[in-house]
PDB file of N, CA and C in Angstrom:
ATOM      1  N   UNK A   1     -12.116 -54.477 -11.379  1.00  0.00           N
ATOM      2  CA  UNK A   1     -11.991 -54.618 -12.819  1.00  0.00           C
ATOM      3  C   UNK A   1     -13.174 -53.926 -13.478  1.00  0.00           C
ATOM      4  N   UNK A   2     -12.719 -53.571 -14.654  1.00  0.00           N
ATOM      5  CA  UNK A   2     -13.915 -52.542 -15.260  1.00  0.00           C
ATOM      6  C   UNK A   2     -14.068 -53.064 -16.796  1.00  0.00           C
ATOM      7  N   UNK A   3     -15.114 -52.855 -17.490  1.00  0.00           N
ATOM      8  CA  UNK A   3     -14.971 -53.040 -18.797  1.00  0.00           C
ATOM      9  C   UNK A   3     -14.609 -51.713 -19.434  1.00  0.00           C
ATOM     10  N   UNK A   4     -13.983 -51.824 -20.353  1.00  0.00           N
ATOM     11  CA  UNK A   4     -13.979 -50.188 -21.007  1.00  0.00           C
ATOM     12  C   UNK A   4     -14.466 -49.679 -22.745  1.00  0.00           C
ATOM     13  N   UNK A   5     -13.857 -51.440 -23.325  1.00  0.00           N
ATOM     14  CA  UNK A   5     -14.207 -51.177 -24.327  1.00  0.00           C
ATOM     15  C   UNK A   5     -14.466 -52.201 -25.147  1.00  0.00           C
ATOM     16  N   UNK A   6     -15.527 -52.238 -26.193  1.00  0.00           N
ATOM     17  CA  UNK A   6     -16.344 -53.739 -26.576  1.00  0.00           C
ATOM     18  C   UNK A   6     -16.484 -53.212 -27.954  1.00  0.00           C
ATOM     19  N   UNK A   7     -15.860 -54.135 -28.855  1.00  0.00           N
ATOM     20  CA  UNK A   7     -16.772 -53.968 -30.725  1.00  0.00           C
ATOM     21  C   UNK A   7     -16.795 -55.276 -31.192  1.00  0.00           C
ATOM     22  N   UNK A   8     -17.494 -55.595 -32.122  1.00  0.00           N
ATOM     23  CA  UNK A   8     -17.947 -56.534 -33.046  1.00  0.00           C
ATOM     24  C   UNK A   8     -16.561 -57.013 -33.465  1.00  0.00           C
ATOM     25  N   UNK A   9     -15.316 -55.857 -34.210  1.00  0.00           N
ATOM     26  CA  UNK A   9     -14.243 -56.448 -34.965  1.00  0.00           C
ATOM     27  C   UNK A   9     -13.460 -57.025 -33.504  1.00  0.00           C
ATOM     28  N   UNK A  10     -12.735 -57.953 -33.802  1.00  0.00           N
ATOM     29  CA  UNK A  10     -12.177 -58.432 -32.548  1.00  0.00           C
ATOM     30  C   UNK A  10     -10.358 -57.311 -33.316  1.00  0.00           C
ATOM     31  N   UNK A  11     -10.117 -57.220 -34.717  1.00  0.00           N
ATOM     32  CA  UNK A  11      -9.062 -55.778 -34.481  1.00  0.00           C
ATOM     33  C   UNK A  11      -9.222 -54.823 -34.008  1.00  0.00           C
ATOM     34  N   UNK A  12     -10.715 -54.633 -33.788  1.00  0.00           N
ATOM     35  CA  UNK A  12     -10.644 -52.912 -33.151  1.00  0.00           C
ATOM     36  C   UNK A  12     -10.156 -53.365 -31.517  1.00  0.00           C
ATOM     37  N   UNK A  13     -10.891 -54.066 -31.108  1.00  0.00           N
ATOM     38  CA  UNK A  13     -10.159 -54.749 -29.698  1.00  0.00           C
ATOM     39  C   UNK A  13      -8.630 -55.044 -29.386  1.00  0.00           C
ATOM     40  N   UNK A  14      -8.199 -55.358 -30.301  1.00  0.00           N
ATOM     41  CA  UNK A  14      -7.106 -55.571 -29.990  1.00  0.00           C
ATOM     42  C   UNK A  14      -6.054 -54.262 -30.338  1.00  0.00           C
ATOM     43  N   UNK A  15      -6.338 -53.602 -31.087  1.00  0.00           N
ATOM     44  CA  UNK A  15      -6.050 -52.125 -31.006  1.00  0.00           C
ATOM     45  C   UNK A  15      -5.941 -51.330 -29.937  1.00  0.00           C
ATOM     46  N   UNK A  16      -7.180 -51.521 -29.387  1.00  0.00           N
ATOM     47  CA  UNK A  16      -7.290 -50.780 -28.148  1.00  0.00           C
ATOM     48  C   UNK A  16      -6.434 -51.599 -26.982  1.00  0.00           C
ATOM     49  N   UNK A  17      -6.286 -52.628 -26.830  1.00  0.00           N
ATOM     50  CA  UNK A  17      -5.068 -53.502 -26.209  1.00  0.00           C
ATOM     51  C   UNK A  17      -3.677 -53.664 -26.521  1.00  0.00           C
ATOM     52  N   UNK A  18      -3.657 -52.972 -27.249  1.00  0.00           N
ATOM     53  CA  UNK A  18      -1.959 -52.813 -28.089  1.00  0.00           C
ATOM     54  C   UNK A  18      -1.892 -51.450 -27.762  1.00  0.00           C
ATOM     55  N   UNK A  19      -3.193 -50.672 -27.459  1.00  0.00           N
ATOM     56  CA  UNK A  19      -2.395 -48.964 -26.990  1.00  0.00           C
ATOM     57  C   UNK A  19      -2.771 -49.333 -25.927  1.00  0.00           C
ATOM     58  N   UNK A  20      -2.988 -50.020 -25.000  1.00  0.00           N
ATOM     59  CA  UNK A  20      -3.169 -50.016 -23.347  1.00  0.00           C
ATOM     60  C   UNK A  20      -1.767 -50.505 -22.769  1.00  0.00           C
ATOM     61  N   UNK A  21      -1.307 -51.784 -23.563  1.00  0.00           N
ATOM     62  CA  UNK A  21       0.001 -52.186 -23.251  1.00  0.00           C
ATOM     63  C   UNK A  21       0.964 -51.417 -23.053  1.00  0.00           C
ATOM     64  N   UNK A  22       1.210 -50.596 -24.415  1.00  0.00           N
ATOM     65  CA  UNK A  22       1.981 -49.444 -24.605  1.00  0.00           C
ATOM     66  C   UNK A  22       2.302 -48.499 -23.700  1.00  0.00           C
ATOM     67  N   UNK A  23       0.664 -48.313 -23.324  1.00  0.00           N
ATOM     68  CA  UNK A  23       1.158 -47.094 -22.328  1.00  0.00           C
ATOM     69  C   UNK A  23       1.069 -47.368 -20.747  1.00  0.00           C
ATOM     70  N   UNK A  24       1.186 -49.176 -20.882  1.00  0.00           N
ATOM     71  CA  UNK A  24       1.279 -49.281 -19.434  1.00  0.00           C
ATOM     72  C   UNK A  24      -0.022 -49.834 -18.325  1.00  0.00           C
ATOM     73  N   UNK A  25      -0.896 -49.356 -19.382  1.00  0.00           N
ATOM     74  CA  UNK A  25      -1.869 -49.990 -18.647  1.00  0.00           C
ATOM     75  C   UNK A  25      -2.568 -51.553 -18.450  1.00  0.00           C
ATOM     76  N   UNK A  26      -2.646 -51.667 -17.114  1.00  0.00           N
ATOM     77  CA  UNK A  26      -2.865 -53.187 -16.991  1.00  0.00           C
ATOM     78  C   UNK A  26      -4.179 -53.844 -17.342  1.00  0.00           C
ATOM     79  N   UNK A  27      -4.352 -54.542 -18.667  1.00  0.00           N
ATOM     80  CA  UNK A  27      -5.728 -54.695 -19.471  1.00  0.00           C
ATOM     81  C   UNK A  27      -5.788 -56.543 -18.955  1.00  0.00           C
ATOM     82  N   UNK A  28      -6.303 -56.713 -19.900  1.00  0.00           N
ATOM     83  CA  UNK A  28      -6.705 -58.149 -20.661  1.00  0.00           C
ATOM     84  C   UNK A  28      -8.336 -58.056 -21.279  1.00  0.00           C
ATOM     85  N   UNK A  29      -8.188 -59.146 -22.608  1.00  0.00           N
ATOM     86  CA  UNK A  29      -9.716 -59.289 -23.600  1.00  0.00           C
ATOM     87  C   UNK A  29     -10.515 -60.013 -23.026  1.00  0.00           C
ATOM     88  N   UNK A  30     -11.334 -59.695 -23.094  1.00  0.00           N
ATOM     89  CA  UNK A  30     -12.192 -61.065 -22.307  1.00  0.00           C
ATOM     90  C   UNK A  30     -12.904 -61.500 -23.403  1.00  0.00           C
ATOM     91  N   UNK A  31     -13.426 -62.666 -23.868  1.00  0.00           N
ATOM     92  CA  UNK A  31     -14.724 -63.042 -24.375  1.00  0.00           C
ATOM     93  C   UNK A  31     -13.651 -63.416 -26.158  1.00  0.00           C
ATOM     94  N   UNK A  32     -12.470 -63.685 -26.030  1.00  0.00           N
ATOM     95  CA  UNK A  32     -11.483 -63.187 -26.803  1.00  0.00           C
ATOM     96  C   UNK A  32     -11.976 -64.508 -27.789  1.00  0.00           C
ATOM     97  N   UNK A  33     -12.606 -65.606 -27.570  1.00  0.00           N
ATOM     98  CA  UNK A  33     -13.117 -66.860 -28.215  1.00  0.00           C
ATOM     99  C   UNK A  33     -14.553 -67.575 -28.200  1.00  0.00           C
ATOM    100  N   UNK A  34     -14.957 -66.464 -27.487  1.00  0.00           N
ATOM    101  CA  UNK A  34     -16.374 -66.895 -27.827  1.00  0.00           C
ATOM    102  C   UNK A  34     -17.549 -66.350 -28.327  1.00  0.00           C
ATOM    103  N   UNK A  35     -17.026 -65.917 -29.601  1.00  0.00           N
ATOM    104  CA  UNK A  35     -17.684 -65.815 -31.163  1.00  0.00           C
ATOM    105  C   UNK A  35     -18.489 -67.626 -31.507  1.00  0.00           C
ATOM    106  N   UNK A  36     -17.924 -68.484 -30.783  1.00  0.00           N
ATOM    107  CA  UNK A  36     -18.008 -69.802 -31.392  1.00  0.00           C
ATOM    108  C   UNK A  36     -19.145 -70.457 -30.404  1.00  0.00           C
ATOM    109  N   UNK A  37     -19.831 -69.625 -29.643  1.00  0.00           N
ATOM    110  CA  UNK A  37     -20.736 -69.998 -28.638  1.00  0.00           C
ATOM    111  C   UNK A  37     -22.382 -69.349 -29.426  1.00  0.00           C
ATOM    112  N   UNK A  38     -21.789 -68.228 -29.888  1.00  0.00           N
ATOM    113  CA  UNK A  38     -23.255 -67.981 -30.453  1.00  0.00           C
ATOM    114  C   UNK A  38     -24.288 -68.894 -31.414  1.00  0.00           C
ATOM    115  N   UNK A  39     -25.426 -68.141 -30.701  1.00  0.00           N
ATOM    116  CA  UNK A  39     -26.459 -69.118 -31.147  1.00  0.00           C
ATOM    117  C   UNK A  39     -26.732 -69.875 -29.545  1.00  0.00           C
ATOM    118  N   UNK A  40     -25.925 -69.899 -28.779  1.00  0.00           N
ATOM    119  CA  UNK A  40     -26.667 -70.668 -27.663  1.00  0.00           C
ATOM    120  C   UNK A  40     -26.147 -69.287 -26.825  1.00  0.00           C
ATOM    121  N   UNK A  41     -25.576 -68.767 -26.899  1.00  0.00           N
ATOM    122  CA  UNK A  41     -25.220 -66.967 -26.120  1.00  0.00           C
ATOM    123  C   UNK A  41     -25.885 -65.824 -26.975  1.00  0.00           C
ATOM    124  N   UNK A  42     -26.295 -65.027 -26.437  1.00  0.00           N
ATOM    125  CA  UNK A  42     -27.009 -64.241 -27.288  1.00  0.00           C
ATOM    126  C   UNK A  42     -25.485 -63.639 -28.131  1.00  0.00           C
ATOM    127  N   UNK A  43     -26.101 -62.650 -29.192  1.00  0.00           N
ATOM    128  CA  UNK A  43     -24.427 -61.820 -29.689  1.00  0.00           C
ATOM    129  C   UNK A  43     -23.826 -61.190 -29.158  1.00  0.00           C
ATOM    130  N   UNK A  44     -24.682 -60.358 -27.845  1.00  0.00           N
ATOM    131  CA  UNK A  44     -24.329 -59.202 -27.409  1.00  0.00           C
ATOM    132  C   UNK A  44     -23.012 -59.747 -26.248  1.00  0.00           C
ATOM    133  N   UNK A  45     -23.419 -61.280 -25.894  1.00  0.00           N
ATOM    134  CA  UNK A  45     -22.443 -61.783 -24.785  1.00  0.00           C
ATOM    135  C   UNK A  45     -21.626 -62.699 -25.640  1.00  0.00           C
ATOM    136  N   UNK A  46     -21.359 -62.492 -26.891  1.00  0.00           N
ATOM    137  CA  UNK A  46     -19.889 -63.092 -27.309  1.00  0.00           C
ATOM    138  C   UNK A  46     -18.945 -61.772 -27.731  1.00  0.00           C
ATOM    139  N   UNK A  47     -19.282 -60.592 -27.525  1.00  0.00           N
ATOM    140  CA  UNK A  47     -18.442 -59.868 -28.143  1.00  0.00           C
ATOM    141  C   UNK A  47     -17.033 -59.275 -27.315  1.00  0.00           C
ATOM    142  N   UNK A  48     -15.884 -59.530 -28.126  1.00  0.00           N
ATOM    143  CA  UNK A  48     -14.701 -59.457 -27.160  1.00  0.00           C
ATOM    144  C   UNK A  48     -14.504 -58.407 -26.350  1.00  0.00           C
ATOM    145  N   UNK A  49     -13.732 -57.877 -25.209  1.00  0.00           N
ATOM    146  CA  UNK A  49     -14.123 -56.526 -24.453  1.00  0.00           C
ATOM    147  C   UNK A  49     -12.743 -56.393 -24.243  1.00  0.00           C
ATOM    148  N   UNK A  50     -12.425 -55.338 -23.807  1.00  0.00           N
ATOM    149  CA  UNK A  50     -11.340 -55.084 -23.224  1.00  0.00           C
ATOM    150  C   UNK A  50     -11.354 -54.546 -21.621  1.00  0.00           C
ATOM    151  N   UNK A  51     -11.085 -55.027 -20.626  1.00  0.00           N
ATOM    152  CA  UNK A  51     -11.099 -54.911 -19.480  1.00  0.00           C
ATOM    153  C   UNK A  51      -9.749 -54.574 -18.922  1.00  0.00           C
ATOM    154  N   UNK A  52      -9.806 -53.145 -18.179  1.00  0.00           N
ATOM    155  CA  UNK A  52      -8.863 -53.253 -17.171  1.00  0.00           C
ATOM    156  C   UNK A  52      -8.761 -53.305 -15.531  1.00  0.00           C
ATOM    157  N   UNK A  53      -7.492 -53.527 -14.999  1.00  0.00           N
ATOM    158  CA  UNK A  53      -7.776 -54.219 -13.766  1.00  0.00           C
ATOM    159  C   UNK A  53      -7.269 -53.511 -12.651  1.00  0.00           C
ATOM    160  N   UNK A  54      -7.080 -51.911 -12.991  1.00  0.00           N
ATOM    161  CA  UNK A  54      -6.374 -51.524 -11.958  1.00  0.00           C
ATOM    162  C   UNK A  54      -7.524 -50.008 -12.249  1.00  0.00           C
ATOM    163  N   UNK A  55      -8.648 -49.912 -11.346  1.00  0.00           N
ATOM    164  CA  UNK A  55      -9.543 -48.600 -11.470  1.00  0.00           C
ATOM    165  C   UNK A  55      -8.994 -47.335 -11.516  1.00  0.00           C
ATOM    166  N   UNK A  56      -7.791 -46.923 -11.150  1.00  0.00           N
ATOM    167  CA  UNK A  56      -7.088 -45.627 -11.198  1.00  0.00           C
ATOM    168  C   UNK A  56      -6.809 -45.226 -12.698  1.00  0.00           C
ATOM    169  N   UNK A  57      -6.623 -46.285 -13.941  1.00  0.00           N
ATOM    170  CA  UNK A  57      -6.267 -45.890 -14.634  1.00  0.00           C
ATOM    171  C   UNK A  57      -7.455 -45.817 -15.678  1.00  0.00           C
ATOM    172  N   UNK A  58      -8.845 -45.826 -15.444  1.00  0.00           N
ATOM    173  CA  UNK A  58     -10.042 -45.877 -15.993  1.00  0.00           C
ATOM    174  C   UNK A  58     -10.018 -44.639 -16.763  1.00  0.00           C
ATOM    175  N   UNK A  59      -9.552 -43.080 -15.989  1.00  0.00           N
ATOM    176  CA  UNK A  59      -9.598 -41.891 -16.817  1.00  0.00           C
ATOM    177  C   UNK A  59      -8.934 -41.849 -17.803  1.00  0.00           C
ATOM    178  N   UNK A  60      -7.235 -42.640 -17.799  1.00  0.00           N
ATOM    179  CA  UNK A  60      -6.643 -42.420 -18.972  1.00  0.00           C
ATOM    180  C   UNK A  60      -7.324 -43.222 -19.568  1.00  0.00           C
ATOM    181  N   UNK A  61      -7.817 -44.382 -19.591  1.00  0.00           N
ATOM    182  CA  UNK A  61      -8.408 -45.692 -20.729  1.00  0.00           C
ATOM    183  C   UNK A  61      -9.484 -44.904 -21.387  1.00  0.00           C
ATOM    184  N   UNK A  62     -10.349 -44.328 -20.678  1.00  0.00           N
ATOM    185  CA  UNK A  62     -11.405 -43.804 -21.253  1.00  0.00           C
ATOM    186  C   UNK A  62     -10.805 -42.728 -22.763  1.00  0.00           C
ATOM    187  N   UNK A  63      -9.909 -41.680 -22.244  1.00  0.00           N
ATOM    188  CA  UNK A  63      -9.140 -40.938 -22.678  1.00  0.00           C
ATOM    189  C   UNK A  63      -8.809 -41.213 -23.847  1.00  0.00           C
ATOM    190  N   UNK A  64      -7.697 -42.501 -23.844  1.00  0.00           N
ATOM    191  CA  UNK A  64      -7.486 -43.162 -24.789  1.00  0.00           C
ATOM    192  C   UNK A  64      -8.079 -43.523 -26.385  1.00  0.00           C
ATOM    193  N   UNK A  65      -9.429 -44.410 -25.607  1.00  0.00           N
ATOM    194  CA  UNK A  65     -10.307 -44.721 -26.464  1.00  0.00           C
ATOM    195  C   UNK A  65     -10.763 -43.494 -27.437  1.00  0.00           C
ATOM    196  N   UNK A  66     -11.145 -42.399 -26.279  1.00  0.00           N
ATOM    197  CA  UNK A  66     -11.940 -41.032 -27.516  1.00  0.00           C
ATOM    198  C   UNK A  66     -10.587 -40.577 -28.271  1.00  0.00           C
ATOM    199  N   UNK A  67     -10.033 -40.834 -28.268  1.00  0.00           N
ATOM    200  CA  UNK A  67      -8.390 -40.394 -28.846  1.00  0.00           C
ATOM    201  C   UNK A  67      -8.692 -41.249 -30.297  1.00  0.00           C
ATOM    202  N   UNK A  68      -8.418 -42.381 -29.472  1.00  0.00           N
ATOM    203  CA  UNK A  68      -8.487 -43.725 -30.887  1.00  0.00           C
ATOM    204  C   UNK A  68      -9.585 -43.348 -31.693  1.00  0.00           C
ATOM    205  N   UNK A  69     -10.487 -43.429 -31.430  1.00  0.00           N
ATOM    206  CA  UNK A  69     -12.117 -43.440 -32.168  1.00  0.00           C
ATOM    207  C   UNK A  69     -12.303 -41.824 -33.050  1.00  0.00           C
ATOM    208  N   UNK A  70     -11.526 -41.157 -32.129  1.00  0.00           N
ATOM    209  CA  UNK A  70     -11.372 -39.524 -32.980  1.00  0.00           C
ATOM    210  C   UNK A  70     -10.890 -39.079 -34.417  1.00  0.00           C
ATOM    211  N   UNK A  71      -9.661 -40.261 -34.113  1.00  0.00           N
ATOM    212  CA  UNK A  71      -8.840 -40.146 -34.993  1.00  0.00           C
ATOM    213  C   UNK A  71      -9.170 -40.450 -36.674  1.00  0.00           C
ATOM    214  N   UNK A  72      -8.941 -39.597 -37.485  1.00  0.00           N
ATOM    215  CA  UNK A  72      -9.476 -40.091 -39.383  1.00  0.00           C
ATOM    216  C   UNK A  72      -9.255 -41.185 -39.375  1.00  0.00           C
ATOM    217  N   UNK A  73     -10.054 -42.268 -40.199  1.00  0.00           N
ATOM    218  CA  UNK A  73      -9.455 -43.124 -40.803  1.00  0.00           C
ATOM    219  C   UNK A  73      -8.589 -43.311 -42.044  1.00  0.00           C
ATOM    220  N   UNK A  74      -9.075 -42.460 -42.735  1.00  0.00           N
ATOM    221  CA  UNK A  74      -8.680 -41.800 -43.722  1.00  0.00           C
ATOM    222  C   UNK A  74      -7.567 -40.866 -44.355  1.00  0.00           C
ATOM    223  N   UNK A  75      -6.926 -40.093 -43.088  1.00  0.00           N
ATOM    224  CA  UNK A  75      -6.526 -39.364 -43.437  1.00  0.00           C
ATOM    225  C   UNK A  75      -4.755 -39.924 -43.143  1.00  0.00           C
ATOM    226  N   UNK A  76      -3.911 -39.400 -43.994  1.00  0.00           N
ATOM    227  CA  UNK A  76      -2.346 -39.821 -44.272  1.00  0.00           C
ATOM    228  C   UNK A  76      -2.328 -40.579 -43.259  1.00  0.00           C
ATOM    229  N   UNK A  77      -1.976 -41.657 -44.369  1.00  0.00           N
ATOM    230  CA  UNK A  77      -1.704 -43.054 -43.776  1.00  0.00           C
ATOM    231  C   UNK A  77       0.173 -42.915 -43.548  1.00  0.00           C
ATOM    232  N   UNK A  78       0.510 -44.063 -42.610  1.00  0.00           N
ATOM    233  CA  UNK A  78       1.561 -43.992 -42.322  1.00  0.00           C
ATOM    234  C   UNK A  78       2.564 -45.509 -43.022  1.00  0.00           C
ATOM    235  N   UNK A  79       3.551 -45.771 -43.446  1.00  0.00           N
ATOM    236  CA  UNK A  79       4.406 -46.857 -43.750  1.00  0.00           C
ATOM    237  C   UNK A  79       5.214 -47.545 -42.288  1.00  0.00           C
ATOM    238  N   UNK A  80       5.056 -49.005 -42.155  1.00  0.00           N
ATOM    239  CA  UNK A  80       6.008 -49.132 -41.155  1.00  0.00           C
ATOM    240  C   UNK A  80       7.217 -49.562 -41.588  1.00  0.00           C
ATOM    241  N   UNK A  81       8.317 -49.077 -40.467  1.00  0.00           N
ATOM    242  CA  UNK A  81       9.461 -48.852 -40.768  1.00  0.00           C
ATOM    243  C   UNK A  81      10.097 -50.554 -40.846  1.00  0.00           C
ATOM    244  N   UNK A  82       9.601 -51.072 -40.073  1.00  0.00           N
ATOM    245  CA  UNK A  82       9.372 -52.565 -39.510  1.00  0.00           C
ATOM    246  C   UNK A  82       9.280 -53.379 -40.748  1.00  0.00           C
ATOM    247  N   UNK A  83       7.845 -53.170 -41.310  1.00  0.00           N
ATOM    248  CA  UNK A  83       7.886 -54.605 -41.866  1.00  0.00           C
ATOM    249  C   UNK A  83       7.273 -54.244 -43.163  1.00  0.00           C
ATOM    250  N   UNK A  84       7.130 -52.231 -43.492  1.00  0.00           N
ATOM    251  CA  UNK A  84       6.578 -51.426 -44.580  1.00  0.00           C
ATOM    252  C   UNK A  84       5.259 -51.836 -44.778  1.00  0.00           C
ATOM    253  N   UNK A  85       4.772 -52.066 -44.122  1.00  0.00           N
ATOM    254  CA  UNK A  85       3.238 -52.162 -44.172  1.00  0.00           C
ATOM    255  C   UNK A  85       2.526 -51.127 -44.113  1.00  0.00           C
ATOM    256  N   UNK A  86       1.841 -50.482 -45.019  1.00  0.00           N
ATOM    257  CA  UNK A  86       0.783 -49.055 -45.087  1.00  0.00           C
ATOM    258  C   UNK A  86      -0.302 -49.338 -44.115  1.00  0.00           C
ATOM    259  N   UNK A  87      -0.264 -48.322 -43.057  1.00  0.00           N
ATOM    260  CA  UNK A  87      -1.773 -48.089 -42.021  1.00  0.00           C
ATOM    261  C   UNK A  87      -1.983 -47.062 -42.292  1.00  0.00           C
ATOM    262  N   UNK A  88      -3.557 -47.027 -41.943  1.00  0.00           N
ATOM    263  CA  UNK A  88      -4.017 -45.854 -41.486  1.00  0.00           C
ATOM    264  C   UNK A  88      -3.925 -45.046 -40.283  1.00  0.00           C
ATOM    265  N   UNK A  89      -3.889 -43.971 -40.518  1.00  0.00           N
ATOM    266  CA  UNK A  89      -3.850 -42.826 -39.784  1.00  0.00           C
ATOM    267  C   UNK A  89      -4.056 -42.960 -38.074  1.00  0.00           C
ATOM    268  N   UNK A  90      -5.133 -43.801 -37.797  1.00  0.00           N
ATOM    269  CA  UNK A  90      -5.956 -44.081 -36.917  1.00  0.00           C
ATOM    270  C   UNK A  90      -4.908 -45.445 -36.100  1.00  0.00           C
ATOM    271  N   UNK A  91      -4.213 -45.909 -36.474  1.00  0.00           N
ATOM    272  CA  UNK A  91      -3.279 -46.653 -36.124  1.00  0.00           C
ATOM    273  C   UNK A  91      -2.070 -46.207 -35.663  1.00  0.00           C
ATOM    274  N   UNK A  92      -1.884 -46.733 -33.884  1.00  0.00           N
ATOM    275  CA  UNK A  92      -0.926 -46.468 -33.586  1.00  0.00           C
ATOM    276  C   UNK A  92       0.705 -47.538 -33.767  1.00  0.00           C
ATOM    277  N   UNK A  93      -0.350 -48.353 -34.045  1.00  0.00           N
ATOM    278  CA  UNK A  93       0.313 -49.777 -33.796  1.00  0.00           C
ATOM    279  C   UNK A  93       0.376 -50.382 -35.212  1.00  0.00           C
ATOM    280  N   UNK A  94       1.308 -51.165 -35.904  1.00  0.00           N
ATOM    281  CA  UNK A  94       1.219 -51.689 -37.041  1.00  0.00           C
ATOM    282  C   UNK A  94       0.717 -52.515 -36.864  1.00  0.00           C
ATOM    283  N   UNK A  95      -0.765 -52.673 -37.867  1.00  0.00           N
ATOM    284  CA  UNK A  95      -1.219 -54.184 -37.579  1.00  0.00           C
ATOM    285  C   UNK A  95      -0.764 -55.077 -38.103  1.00  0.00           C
ATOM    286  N   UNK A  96       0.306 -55.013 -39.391  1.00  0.00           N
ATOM    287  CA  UNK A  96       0.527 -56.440 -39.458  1.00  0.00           C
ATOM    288  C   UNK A  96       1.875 -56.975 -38.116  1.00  0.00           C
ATOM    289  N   UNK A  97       2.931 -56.073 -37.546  1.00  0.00           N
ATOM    290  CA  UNK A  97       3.899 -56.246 -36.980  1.00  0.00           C
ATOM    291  C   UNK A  97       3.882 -55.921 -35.659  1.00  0.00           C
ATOM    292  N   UNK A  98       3.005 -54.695 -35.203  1.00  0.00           N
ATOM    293  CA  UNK A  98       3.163 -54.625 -34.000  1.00  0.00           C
ATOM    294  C   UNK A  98       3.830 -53.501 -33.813  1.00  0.00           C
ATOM    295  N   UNK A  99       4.934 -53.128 -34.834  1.00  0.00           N
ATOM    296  CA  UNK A  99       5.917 -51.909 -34.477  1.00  0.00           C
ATOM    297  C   UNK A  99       4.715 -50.448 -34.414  1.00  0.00           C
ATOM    298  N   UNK A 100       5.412 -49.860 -33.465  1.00  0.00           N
ATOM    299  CA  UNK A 100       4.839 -48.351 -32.711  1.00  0.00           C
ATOM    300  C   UNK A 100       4.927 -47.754 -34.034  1.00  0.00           C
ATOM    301  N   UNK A 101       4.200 -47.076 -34.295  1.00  0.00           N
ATOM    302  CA  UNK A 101       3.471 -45.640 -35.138  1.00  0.00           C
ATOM    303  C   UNK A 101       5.156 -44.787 -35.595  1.00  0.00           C
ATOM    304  N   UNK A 102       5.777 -44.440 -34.316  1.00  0.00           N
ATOM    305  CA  UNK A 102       6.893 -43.667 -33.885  1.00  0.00           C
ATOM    306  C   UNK A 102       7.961 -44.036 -34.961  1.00  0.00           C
ATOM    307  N   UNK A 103       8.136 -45.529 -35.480  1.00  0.00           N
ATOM    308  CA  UNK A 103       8.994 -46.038 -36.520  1.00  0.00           C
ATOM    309  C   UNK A 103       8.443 -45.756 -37.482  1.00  0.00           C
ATOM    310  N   UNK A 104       8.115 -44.799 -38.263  1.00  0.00           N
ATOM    311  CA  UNK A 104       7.558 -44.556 -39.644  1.00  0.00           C
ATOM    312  C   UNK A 104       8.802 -44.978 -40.871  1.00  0.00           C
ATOM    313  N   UNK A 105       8.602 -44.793 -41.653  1.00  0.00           N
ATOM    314  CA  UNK A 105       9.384 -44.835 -42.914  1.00  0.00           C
ATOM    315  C   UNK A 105       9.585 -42.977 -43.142  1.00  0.00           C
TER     316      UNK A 105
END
């Protein structure tokens, strides 16, 4: 098992776990609730991670991530077809629904 990817927002985490699912790769969050420990954990060990569990697929995860993180935030946002919720650009995944990028409006 490897860690691959760790932020403060627990959405950016789960972002990155909604495109791991997607494409198959075998993840899980770790640390996904213990925001509520700090103060007796330092910060740096409550922050949620994303771990996957199968090392072969470390190049695409890595991959992934500079993909995600590359991407504008800014730039043409997309409508989901789902539930019409406006994302950004940088979103593959609707955050309020879940529906794939691919269902646009």
């Amino acid at each position: 098992m490897n860690k691959v990817y760790t932020h403060h927002d627990r959405f950016m985490v789960f972002q990155i776990k909604q495109l791991f699912d997607k494409k198959g790769i075998p993840c899980f969050v770790k640390n996904e609730f213990a925001i509520g420990a700090m103060g007796e954990l330092s910060p740096m060990d409550v922050l949620p991670e994303v771990w996957i569990s199968d090392l072969e697929w470390l190049p695409v995860a890595h991959q992934l991530i500079r993909d995600f993180e590359n991407q504008a935030v800014d730039s043409y946002p997309w409508v989901c077809k789902h539930c019409h919720e406006p994302n950004g650009a940088s979103f593959e995944i609707c955050w309020q629904c879940g529906e794939d990028s691919d269902a646009q409006v």
